[in-house]
Structure formats: C-alpha cells, structure tokens
N, C-alpha and C. Protein backbone atom coordinates (compact mmCIF):
# COMPACT_ATOMS: atom_id res chain seq x y z
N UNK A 1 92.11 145.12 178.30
CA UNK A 1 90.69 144.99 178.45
C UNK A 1 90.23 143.73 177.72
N UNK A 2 89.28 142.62 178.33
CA UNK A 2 88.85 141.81 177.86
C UNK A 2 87.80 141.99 177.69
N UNK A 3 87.23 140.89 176.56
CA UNK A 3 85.64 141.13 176.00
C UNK A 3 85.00 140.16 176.62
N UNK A 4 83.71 140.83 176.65
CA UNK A 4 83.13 139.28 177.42
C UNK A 4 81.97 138.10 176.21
N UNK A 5 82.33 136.85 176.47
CA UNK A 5 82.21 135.66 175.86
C UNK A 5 81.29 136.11 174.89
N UNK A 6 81.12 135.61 173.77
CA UNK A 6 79.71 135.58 173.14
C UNK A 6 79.30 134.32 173.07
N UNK A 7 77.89 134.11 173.33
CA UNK A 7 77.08 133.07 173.45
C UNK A 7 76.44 132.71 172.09
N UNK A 8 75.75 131.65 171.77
CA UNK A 8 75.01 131.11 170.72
C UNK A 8 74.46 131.57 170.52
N UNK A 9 73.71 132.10 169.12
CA UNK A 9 72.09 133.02 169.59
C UNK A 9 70.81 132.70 169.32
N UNK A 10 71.24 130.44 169.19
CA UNK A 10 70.18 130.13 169.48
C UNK A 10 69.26 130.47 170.58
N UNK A 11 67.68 130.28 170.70
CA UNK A 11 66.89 129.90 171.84
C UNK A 11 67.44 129.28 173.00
N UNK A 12 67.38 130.01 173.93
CA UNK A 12 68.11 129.50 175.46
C UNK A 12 69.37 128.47 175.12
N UNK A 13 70.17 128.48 174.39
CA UNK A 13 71.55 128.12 174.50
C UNK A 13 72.59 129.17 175.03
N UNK A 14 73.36 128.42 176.07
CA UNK A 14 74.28 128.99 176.62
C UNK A 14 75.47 129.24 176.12
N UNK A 15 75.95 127.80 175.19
CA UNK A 15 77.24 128.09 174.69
C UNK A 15 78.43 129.27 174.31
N UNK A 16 79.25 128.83 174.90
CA UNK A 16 80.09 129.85 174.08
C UNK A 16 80.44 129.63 172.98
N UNK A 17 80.50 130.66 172.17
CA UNK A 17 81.13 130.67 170.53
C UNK A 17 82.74 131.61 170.43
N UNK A 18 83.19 131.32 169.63
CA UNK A 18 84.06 132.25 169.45
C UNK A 18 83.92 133.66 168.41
N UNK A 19 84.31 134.41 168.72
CA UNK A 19 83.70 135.69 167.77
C UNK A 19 84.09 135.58 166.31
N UNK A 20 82.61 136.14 165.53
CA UNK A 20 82.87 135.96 164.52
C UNK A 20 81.16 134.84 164.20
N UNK A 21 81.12 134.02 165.28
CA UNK A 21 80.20 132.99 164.99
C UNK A 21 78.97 132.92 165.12
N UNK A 22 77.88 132.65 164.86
CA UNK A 22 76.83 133.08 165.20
C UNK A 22 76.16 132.04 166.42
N UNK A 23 76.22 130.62 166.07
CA UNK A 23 75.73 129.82 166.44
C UNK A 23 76.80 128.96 167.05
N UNK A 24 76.79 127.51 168.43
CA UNK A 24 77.78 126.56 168.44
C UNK A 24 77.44 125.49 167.17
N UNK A 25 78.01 124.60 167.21
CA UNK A 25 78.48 123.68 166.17
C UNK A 25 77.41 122.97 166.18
N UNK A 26 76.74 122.61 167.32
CA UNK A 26 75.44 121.67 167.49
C UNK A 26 74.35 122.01 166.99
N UNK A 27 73.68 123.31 166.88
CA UNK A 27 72.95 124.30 166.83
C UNK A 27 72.84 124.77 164.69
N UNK A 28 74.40 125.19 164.39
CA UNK A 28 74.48 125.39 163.12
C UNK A 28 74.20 123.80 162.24
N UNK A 29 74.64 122.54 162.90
CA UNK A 29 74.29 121.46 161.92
C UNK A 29 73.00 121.33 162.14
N UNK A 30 72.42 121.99 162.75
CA UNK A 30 70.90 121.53 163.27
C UNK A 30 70.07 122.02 161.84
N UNK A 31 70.91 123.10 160.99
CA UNK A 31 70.20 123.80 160.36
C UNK A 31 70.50 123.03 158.81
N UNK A 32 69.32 123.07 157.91
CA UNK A 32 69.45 122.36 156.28
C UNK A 32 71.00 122.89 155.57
N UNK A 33 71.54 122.42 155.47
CA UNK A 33 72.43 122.74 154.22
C UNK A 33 72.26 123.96 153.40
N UNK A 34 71.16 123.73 153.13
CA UNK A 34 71.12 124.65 152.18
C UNK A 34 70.61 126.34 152.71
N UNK A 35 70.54 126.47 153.57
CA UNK A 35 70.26 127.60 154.57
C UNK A 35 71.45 127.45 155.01
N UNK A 36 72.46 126.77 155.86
CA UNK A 36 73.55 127.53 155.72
C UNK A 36 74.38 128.03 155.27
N UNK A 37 74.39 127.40 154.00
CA UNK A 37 75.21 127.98 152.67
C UNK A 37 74.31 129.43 152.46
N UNK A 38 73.07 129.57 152.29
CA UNK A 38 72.66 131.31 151.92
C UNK A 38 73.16 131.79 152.96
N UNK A 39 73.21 131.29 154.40
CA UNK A 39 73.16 132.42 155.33
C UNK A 39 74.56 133.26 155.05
N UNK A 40 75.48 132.16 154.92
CA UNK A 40 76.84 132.51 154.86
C UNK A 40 77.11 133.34 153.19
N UNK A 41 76.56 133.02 152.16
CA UNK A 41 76.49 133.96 150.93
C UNK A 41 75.62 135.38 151.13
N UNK A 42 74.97 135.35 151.86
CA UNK A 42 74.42 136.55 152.14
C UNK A 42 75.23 137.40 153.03
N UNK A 43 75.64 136.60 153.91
CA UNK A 43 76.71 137.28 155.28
C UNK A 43 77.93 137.76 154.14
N UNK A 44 78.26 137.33 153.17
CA UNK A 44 79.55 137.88 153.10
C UNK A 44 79.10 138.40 151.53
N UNK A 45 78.20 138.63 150.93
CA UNK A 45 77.64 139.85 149.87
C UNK A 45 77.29 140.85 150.90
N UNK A 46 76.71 140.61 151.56
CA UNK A 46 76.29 142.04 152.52
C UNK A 46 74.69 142.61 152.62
N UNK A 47 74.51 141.35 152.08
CA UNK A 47 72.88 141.92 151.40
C UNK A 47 71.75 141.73 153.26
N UNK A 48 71.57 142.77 153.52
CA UNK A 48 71.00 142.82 155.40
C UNK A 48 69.62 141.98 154.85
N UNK A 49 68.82 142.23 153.78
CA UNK A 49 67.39 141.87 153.81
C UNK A 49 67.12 140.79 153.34
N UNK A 50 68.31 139.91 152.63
CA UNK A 50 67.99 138.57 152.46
C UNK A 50 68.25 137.91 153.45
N UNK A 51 69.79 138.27 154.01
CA UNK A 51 70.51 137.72 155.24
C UNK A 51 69.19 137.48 156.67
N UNK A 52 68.32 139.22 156.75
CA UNK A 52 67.51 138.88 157.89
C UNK A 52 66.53 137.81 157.43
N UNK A 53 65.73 137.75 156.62
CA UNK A 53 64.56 136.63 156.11
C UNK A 53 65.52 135.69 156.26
N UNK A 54 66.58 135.08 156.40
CA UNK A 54 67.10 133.67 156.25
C UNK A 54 67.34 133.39 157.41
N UNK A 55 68.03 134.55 158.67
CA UNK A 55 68.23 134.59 159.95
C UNK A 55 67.17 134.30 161.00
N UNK A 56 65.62 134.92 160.14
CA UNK A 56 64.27 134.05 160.75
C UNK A 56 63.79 133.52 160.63
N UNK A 57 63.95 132.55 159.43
CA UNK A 57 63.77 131.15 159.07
C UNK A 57 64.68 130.23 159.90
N UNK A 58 65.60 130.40 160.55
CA UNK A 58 66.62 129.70 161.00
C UNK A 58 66.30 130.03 162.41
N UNK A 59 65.83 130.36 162.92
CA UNK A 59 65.60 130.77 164.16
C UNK A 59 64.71 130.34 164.68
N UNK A 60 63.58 130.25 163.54
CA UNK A 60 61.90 129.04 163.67
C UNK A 60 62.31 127.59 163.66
N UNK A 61 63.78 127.03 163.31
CA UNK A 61 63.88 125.95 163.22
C UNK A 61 64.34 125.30 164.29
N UNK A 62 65.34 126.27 164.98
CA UNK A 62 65.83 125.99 166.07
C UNK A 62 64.87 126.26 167.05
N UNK A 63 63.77 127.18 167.23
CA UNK A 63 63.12 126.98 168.26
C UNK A 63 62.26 125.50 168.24
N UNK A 64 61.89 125.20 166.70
CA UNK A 64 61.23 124.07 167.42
C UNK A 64 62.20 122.47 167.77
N UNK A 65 63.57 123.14 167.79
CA UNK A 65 64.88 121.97 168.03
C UNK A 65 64.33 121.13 169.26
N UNK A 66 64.13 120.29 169.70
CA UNK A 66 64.03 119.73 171.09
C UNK A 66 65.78 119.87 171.66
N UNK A 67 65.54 120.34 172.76
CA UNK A 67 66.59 120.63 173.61
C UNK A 67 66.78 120.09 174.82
N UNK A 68 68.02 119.40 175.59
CA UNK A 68 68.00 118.42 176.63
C UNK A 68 67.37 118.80 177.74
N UNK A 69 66.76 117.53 177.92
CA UNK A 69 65.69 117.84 179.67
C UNK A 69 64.55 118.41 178.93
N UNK A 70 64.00 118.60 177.49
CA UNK A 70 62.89 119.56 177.08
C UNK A 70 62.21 118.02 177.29
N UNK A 71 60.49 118.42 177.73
CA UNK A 71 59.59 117.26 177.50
C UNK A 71 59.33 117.56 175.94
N UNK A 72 58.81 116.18 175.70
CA UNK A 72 58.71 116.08 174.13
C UNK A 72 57.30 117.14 173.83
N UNK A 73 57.57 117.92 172.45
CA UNK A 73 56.53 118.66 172.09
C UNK A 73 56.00 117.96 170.72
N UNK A 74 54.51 117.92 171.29
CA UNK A 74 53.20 117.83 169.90
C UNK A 74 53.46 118.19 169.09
N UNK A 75 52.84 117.71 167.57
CA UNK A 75 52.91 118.17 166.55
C UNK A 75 51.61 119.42 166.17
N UNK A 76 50.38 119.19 166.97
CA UNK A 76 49.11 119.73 166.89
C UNK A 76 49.34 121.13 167.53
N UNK A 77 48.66 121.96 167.42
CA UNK A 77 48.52 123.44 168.31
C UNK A 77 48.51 123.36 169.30
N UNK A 78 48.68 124.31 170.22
CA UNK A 78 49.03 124.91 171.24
C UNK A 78 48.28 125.94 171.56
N UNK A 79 47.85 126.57 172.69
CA UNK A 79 47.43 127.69 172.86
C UNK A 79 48.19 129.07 172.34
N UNK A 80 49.27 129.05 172.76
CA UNK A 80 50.38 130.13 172.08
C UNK A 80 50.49 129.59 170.32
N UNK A 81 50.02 128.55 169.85
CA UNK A 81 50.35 128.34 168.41
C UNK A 81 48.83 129.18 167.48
N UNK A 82 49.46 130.12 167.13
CA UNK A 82 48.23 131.18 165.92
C UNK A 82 47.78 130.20 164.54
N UNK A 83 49.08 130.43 164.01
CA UNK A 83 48.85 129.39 162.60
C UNK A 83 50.32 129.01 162.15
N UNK A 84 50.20 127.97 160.93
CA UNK A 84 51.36 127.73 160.51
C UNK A 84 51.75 128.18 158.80
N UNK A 85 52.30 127.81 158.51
CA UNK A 85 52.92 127.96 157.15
C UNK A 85 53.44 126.99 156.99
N UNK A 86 52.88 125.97 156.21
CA UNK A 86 53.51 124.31 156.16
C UNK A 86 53.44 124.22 157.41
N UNK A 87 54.71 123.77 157.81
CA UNK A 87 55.54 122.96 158.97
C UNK A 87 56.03 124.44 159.77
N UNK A 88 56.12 125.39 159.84
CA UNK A 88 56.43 126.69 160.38
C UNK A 88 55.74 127.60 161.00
N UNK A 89 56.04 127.96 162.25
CA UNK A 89 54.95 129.39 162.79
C UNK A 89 55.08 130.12 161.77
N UNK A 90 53.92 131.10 162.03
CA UNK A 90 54.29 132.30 161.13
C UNK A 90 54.62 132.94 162.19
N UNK A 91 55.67 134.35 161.47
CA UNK A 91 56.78 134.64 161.82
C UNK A 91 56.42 136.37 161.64
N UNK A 92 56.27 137.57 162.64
CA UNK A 92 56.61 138.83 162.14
C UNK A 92 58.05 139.28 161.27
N UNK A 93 58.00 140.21 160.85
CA UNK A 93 59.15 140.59 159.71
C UNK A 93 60.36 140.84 161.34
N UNK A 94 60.07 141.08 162.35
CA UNK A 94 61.06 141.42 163.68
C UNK A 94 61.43 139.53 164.33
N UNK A 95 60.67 138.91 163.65
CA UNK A 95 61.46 137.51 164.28
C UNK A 95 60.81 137.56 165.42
N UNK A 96 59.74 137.75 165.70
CA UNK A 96 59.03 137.51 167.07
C UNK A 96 57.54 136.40 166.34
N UNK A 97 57.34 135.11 167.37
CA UNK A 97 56.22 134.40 166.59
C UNK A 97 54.98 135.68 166.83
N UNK A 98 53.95 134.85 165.98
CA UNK A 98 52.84 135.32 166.73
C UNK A 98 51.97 134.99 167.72
C-alpha cells in the first residue's frame, strides 16, 4: 500500500514534500530565521500551544508571499483587510484572517 504525496501547507502551493516536512524549501526560506528555529524547538519539545501561535504567524507571512503569475498586491487595505497588527492581519486563535 502506498501513501499518497504530501503537499506544502503553504497557501495554494502544490509542491510535494517529503514526509516529515511541513513546507517545500522555497516556502520554509521564505520564513525569518528566527521563526524557524522556534518552529522546529517547539516541534521537537512538544509544546502544541507555542508550536500553534508560531504555525500562525508563519502562515500570515506566507500568505502575504507574492506567488508566480500573482498581480502585485498594495500595501493599503482592502475590502477583505479588517485591521492590522504592525505589518500583520489580525489573526483568529484557528488561523483563519478576519
């Protein structure tokens, strides 16, 4: 029995990853240094509630990644944009914007 592929779990990336990974290679350098070093100290202490707060911080970053063929996006609001936090949507505790 084979498993089937796992994909990136960036925003509409297709890639395949190999198991075990969360993200492709393009996607994880996309992210600060220093967020991937917690993600990965948290992933392997075990701690679920720092790990998730770091997993949706990382997830706000990559959505606002520009991605190929994307038209370029504004820095100003949006109709779908509520508010920010600095430079960041705000974010429900489920990782869904508002």
């Amino acid at each position: 029995m084979t498993r089937a592929p796992v994909t990136c779990a960036a925003p509409g990336c297709r890639v395949h990853v190999e198991r075990g990974k969360m993200l492709c290679p393009n996607h994880w350098f996309a992210l600060p240094e220093r967020l991937r070093k917690a993600l990965g100290a948290t992933w392997r202490a075990r701690h679920v509630a720092a790990f998730q707060e770091l997993w949706t911080e990382a997830l706000c970053i990559l959505e606002t990644a520009p991605r190929p063929f994307d038209p370029p996006r504004h820095l100003g609001t949006t109709p779908m944009t509520i508010a920010y936090e600095g430079d960041r949507p705000v974010v429900f505790a489920s990782g869904r914007l508002l």
